[in-house]
C-alpha atoms as a PDB file:
ATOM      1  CA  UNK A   1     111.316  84.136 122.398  1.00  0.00           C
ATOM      2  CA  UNK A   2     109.400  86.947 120.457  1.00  0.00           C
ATOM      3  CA  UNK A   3     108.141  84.047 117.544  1.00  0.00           C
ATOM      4  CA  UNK A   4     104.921  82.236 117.115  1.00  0.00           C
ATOM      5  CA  UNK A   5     105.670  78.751 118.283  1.00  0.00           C
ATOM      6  CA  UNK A   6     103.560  75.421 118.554  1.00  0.00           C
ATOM      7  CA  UNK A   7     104.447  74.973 121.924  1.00  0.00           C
ATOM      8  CA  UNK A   8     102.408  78.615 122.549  1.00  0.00           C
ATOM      9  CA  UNK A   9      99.232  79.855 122.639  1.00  0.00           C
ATOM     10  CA  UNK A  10      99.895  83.151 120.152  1.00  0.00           C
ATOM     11  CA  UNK A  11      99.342  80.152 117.290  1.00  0.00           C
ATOM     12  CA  UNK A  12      95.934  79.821 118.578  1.00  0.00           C
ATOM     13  CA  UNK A  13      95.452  83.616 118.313  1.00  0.00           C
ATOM     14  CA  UNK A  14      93.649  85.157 115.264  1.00  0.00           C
ATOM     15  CA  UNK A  15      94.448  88.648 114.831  1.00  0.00           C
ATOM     16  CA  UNK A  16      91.379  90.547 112.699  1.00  0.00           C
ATOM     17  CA  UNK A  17      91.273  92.750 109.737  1.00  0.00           C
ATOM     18  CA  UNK A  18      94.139  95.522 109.651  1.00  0.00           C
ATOM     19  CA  UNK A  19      94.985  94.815 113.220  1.00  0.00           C
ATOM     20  CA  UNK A  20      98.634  94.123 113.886  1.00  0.00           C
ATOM     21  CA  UNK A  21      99.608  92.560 117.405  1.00  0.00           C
ATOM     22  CA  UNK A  22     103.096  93.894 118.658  1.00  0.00           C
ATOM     23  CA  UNK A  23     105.591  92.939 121.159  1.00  0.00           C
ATOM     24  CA  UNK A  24     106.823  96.330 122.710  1.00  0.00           C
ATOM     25  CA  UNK A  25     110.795  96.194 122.589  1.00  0.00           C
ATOM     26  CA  UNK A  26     112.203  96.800 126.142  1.00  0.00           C
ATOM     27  CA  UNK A  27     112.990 100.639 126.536  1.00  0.00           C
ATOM     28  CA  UNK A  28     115.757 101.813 127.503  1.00  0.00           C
ATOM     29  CA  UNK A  29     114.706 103.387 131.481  1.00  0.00           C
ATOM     30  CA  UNK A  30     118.173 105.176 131.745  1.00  0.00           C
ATOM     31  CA  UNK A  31     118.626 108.789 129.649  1.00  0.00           C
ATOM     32  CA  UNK A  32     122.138 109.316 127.898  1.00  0.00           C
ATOM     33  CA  UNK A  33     122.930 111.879 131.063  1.00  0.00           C
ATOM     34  CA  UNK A  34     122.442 108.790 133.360  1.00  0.00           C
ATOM     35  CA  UNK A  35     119.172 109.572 134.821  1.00  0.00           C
ATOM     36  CA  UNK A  36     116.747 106.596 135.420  1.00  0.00           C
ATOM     37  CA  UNK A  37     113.345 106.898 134.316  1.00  0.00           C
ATOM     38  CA  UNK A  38     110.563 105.387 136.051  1.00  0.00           C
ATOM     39  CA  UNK A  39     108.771 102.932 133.283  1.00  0.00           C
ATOM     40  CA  UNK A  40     105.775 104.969 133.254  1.00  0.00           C
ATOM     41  CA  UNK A  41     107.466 108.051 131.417  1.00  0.00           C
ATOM     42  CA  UNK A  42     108.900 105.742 128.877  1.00  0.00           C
ATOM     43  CA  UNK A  43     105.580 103.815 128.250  1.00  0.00           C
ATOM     44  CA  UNK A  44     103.052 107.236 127.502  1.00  0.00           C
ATOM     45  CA  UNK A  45     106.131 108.557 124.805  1.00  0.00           C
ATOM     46  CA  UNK A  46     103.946 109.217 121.397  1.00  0.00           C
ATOM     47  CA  UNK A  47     106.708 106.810 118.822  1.00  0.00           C
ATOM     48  CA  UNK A  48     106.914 103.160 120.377  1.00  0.00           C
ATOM     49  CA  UNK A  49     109.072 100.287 118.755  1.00  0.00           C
ATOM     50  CA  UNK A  50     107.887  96.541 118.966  1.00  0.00           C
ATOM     51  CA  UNK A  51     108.333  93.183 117.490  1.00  0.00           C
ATOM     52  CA  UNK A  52     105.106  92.416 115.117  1.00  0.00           C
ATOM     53  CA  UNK A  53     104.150  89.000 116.599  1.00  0.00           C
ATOM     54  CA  UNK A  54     100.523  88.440 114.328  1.00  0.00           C
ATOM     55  CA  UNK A  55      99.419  90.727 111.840  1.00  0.00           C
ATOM     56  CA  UNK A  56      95.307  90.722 110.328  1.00  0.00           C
ATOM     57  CA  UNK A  57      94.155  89.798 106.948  1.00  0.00           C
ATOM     58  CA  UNK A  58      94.102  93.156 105.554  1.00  0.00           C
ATOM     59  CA  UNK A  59      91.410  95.425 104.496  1.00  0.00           C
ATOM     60  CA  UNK A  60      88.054  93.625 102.972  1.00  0.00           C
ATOM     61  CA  UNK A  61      87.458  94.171  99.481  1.00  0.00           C
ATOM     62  CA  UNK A  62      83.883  94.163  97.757  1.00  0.00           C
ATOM     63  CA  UNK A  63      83.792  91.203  95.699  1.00  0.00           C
ATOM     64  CA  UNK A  64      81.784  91.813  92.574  1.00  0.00           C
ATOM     65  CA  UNK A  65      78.777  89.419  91.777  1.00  0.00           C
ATOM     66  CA  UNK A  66      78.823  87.695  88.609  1.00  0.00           C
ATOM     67  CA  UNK A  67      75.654  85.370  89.222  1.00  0.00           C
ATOM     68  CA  UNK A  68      71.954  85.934  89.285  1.00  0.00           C
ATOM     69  CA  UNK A  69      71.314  88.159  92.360  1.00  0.00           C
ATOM     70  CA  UNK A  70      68.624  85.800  93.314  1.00  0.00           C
ATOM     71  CA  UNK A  71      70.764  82.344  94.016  1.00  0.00           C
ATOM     72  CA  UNK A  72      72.309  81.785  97.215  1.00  0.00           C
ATOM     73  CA  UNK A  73      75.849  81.542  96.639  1.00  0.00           C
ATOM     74  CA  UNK A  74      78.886  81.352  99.796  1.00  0.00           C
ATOM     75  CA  UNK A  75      79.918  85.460  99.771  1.00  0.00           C
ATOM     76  CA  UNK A  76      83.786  85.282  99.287  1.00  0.00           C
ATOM     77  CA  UNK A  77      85.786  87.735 100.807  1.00  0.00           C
ATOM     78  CA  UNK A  78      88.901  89.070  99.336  1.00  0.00           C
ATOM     79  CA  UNK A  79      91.541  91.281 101.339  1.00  0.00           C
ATOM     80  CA  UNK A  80      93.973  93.388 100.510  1.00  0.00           C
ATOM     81  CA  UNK A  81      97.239  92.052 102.375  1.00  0.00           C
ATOM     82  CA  UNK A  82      99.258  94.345 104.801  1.00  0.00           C
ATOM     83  CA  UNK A  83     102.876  95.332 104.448  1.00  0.00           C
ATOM     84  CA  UNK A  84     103.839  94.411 108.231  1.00  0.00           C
ATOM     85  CA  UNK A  85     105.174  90.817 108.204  1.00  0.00           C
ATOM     86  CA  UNK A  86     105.784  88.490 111.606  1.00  0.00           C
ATOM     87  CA  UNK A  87     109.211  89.026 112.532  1.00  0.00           C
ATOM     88  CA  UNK A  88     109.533  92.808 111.508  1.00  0.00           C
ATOM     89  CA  UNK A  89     110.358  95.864 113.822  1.00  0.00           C
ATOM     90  CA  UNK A  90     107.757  98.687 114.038  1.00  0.00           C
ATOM     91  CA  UNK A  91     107.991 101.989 114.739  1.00  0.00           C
ATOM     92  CA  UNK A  92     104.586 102.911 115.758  1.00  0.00           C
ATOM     93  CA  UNK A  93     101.755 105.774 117.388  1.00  0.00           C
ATOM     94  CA  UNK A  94     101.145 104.669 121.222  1.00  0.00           C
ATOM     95  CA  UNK A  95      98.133 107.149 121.145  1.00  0.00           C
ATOM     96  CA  UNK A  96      96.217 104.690 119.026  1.00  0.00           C
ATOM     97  CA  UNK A  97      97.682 101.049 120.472  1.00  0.00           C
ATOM     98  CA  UNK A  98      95.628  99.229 122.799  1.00  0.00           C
ATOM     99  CA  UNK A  99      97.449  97.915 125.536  1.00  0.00           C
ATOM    100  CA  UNK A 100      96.930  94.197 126.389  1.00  0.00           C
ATOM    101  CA  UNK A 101      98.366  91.343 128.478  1.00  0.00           C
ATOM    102  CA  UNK A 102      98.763  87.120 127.485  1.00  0.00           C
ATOM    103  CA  UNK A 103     100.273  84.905 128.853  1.00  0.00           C
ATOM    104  CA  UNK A 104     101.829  87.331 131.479  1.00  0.00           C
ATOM    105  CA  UNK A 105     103.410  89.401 128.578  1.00  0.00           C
ATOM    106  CA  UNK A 106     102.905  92.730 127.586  1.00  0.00           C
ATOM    107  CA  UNK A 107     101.837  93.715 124.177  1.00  0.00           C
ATOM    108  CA  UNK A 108      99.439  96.306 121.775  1.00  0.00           C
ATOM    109  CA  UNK A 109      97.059  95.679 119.219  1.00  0.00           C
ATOM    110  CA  UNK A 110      98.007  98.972 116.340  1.00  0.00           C
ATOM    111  CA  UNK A 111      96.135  99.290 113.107  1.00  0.00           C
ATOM    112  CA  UNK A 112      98.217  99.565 110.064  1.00  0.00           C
ATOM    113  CA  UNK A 113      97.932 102.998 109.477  1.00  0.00           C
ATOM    114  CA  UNK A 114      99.188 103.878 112.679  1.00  0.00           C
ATOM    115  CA  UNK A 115     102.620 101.883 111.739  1.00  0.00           C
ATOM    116  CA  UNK A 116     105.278 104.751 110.722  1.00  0.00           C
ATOM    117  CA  UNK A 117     108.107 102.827 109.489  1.00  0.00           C
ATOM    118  CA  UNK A 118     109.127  98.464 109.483  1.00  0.00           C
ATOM    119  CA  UNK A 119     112.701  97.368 109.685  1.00  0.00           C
ATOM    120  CA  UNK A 120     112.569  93.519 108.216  1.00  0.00           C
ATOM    121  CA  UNK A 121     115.899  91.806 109.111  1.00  0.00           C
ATOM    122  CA  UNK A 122     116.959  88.195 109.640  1.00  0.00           C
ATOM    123  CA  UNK A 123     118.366  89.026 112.999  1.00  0.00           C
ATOM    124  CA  UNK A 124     116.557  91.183 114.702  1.00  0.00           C
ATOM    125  CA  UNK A 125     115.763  88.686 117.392  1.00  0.00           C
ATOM    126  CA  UNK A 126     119.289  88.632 118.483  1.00  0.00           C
END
């Protein structure tokens, strides 16, 4: 349900630089007292958890020319790959997450750096 399937259009979505697209997990909208929470409190809380759906291809890194200057050559770019795999749990900043919607589901668009902490399980779809 939260994967990257053919039969979906997330495979057709490219996710750029250290962008990392995340599936919010469900909160909970009841308090350990009982009380019910209208979604809106839960939502604006600063420490979010989500599913990482598509993650970017890192941070660009200056490739270093080893031809003449002068030729026309294809610029390579390199990147430096990001720890957040598909599949893991996030703990992340809501103040920097931009909310979107696809495909009639919710879900944010974090940088890296605003990731606090990735739980990478086998089951955590379960």
């Amino acid at each position: 349900m939260y994967e990257v399937t053919s039969d979906n259009r997330l495979k057709s979505l490219i996710v750029v630089g250290d962008r990392v697209l995340i599936r919010p997990k469900s909160p909970s909208d009841r308090t350990n007292s009982g009380l019910y929470l209208p979604p809106t409190v839960t939502e604006k809380e600063q420490v979010q958890t989500g599913y990482v759906i598509k993650v970017g291809p890192g941070y660009p890194i200056p490739v270093a020319v080893e031809e003449e200057p002068w030729k026309e050559t294809e610029e390579k770019v390199k990147y430096m790959p990001l720890q957040s795999k598909e599949g893991d749990l996030a703990i992340y900043l809501q103040r920097n997450a931009i909310d979107l919607e696809y495909d009639g589901q919710k879900y944010v668009i974090v940088p890296q750096s605003s990731i606090l902490m990735l739980e990478r399980s086998e089951d955590l779809f379960q």
